[in-house]
Protein backbone atom coordinates (compact mmCIF):
# COMPACT_ATOMS: atom_id res chain seq x y z
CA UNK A 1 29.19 -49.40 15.81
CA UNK A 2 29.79 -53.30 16.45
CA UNK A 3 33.21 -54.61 15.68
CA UNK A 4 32.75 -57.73 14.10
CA UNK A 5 36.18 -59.02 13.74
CA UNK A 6 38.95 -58.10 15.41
CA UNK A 7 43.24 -59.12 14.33
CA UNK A 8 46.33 -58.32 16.07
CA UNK A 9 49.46 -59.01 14.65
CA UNK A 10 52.80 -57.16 15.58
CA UNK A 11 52.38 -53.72 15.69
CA UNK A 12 49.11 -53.58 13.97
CA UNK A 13 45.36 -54.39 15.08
CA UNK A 14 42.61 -54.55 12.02
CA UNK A 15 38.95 -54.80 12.84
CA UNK A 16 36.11 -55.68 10.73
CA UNK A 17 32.43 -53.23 11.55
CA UNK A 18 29.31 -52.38 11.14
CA UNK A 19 27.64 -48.93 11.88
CA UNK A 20 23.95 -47.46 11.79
CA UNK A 21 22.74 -44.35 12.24
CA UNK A 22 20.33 -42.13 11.32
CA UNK A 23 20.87 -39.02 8.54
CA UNK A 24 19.69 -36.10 11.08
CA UNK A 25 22.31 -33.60 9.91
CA UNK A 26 24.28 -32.02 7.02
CA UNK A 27 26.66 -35.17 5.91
CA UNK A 28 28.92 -33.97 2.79
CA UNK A 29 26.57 -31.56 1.57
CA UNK A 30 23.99 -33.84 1.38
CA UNK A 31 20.53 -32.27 3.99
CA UNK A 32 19.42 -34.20 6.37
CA UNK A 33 16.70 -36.99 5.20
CA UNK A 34 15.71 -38.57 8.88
CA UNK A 35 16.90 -42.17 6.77
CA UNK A 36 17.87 -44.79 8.85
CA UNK A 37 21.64 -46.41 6.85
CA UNK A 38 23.66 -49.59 7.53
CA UNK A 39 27.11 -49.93 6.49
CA UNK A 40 30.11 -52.06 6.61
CA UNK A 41 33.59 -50.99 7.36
CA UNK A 42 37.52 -51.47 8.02
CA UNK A 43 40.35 -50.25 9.98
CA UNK A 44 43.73 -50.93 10.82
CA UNK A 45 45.57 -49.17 13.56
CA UNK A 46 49.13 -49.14 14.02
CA UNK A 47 50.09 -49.75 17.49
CA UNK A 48 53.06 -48.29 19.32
CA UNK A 49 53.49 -48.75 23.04
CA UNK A 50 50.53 -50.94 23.95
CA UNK A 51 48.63 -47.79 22.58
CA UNK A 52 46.81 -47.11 18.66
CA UNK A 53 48.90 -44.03 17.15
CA UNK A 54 46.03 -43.55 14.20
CA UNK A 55 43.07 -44.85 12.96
CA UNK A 56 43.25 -45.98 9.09
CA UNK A 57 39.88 -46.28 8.34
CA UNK A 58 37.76 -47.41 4.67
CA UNK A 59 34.01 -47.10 5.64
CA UNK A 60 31.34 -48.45 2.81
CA UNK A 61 31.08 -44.86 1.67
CA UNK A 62 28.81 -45.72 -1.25
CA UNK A 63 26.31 -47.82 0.19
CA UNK A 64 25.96 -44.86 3.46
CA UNK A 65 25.84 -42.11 0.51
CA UNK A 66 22.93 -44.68 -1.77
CA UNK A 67 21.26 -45.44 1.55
CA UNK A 68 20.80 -41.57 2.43
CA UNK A 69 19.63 -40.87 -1.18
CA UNK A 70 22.77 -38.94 -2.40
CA UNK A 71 23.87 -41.48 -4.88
CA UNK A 72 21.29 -43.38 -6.97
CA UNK A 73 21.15 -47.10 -6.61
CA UNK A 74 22.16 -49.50 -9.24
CA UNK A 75 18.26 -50.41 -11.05
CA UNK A 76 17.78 -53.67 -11.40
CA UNK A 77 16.67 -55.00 -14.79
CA UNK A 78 14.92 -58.38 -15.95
CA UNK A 79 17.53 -59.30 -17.90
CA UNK A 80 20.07 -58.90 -15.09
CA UNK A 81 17.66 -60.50 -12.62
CA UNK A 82 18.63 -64.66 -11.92
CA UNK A 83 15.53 -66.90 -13.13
């Protein structure tokens, strides 16, 4: 994981990331397909104490799951493609 961004304000800190990896195991039922995924990410933790009491995370979960082969991709058509 990188953090890209990071935000404090008050009680709360949000960060901005990226993560790799590669599929080697069962992930949500999907088998593992050895392919290599990207994908982007956000958090915000709420802060109590000069410490993070949770982690409320939204990862990219359908570009990981397209990446991996469990969802199908959007096709690109002619039409839709800029000229």
């Amino acid at each position: 994981m990188t953090i890209e961004e990071m935000v404090a304000e008050g009680e709360k800190v949000a960060e901005r990331l990226s993560a790799r990896g590669t599929h080697e195991g069962e992930f949500m039922d999907v088998a593992p397909t050895g392919k290599r995924a990207e994908w982007q990410g956000q958090a915000i933790f709420p802060i109590s104490e000069g410490k993070a009491l949770e982690c409320r995370g939204m990862p990219d979960m359908l570009s990981l799951m397209q990446q991996i082969g469990a969802v199908p991709a959007p096709e690109q058509s002619e039409e839709a493609s800029p000229t």
